[in-house]
C-alpha atoms as a PDB file:
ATOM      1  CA  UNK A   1      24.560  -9.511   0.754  1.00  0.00           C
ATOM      2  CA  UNK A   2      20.963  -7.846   0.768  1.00  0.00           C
ATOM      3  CA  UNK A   3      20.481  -4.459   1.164  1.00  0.00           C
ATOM      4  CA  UNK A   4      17.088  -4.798   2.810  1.00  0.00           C
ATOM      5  CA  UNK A   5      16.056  -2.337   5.368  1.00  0.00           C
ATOM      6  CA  UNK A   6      15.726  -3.871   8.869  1.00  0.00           C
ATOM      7  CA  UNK A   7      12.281  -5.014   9.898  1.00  0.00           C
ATOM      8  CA  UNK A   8      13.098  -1.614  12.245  1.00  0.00           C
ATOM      9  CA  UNK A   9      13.474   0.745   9.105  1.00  0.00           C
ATOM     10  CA  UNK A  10      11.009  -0.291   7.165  1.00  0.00           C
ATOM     11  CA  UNK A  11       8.868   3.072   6.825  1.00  0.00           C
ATOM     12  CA  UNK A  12       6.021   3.833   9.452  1.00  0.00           C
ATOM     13  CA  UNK A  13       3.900   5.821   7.521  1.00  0.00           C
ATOM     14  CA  UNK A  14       3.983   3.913   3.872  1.00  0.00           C
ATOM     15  CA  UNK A  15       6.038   3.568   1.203  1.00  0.00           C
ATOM     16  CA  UNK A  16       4.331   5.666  -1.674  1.00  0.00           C
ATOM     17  CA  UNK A  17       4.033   3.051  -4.751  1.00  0.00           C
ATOM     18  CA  UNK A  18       1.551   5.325  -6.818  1.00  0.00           C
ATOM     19  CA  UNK A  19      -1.162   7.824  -7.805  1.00  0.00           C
ATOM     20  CA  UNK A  20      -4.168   6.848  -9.632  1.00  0.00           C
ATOM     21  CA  UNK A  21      -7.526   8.813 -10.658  1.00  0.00           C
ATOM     22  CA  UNK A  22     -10.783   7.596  -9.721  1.00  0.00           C
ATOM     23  CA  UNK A  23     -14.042   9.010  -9.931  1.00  0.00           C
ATOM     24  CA  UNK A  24     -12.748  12.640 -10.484  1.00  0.00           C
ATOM     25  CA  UNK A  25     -10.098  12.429  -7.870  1.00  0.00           C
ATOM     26  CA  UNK A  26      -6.254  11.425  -7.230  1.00  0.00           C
ATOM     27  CA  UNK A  27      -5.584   8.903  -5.102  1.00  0.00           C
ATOM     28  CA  UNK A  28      -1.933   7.864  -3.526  1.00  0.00           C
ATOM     29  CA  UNK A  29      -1.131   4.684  -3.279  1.00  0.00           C
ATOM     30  CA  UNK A  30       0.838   3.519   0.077  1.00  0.00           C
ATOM     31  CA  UNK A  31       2.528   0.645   0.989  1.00  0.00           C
ATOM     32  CA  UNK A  32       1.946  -0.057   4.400  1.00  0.00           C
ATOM     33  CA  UNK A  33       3.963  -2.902   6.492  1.00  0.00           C
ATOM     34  CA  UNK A  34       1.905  -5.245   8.882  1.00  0.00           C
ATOM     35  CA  UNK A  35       3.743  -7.427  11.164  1.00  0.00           C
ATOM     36  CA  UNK A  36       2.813 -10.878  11.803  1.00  0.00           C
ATOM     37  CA  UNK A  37       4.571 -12.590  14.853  1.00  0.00           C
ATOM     38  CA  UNK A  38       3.962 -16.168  14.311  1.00  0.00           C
ATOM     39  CA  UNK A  39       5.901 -15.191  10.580  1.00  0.00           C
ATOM     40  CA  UNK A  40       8.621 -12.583  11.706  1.00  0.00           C
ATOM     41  CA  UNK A  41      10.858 -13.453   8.577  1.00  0.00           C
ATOM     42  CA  UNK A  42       7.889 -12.505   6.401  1.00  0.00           C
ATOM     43  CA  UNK A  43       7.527  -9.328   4.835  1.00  0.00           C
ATOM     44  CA  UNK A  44       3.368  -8.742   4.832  1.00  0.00           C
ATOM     45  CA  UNK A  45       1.693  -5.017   3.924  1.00  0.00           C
ATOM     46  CA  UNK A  46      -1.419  -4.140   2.482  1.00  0.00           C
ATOM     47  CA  UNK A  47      -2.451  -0.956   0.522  1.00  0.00           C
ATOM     48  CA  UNK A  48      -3.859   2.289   1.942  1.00  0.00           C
ATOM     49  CA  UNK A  49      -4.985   4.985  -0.389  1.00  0.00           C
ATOM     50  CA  UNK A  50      -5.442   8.803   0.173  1.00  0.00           C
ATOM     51  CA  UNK A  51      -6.925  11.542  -1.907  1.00  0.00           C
ATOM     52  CA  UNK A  52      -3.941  13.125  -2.966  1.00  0.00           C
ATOM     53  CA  UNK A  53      -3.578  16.773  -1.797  1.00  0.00           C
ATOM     54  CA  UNK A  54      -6.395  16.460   0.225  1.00  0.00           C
ATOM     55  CA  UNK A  55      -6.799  19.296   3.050  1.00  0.00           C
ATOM     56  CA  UNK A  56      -9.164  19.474   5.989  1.00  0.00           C
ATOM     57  CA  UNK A  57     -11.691  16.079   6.082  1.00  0.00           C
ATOM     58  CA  UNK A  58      -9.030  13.389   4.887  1.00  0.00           C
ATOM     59  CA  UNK A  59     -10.429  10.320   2.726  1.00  0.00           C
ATOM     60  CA  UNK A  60      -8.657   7.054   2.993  1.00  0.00           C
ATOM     61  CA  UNK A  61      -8.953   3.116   2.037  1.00  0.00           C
ATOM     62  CA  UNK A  62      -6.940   0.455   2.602  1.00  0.00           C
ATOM     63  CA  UNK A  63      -6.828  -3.515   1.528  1.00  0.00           C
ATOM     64  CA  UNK A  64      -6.637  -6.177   3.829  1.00  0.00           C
ATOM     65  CA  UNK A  65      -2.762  -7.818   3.415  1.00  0.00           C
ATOM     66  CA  UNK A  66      -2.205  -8.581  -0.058  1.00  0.00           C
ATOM     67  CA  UNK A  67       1.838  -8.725  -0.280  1.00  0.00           C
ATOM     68  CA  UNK A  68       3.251 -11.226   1.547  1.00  0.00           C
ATOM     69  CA  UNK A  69       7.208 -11.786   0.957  1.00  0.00           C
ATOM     70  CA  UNK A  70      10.846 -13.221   2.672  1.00  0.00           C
ATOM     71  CA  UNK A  71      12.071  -9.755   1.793  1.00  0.00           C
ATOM     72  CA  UNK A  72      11.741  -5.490   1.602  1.00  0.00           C
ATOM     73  CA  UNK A  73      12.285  -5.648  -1.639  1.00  0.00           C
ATOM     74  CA  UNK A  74      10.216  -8.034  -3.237  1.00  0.00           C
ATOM     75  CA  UNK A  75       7.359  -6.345  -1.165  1.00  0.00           C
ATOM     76  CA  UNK A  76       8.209  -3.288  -3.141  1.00  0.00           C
ATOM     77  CA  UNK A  77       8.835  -4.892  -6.481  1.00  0.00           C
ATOM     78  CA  UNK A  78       5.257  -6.869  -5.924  1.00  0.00           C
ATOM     79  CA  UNK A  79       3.501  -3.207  -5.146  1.00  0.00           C
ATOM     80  CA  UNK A  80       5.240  -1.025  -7.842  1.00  0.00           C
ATOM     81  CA  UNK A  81       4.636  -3.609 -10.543  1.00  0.00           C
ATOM     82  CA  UNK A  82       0.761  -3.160 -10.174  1.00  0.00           C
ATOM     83  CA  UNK A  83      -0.951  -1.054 -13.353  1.00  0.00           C
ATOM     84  CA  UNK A  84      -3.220   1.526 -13.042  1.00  0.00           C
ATOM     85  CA  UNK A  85      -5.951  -0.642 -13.557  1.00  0.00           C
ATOM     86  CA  UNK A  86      -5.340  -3.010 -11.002  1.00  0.00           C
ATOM     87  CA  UNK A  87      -4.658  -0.314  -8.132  1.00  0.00           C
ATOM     88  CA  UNK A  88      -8.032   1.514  -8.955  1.00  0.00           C
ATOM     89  CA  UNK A  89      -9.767  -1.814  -8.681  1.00  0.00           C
ATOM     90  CA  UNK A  90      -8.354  -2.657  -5.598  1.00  0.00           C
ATOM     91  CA  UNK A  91      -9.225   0.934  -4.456  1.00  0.00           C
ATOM     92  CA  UNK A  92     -12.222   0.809  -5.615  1.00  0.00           C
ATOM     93  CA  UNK A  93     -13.005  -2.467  -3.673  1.00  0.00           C
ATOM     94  CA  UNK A  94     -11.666  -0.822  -0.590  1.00  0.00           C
ATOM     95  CA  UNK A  95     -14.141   2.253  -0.497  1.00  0.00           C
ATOM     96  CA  UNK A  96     -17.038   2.506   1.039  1.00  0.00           C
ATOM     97  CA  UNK A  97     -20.664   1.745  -0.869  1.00  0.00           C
ATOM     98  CA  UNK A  98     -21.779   4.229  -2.718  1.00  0.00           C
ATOM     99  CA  UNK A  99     -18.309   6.206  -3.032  1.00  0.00           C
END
């Protein structure tokens, strides 16, 4: 029996994953849960990052969907097994030119 959170729980603001330095600053890592009608039994999300700690003007990325998996937890699993060098890569694509 899987413990999975209903499609319902999953978290609305992100699931944090990690924190990673780039470019002098720390960035949070966030799993964040798209859904996708024509696949409800899918489990699809995509990566946002925030400068960690940031206050006043807030500075943000995200991916397009990159996870896509039949459950929570191998969403999770997929996310939390990325290194340090492949979340800064994928922030770094995310950014802006010239960030």
């Amino acid at each position: 029996m899987s413990t999975a959170p209903h499609r319902a729980s999953v978290p609305p603001k992100g699931l944090h994953v990690a924190t990673v330095a780039h470019d002098g600053l720390l960035w949070d890592a966030y799993l964040d849960f798209d859904d996708d009608p024509r696949r409800p039994a899918s489990f699809r999300a995509r990566l946002r990052f925030d400068v960690a700690g940031a206050a006043g003007a807030m500075r943000s990325a995200r991916t397009t969907v990159i996870i896509i998996e039949d459950s929570y937890e191998g969403a999770v699993t997929k996310a939390r097994a990325m290194d340090d060098r492949s979340l800064t890569a994928l922030l770094r694509s995310a950014l802006p030119d010239g960030e």
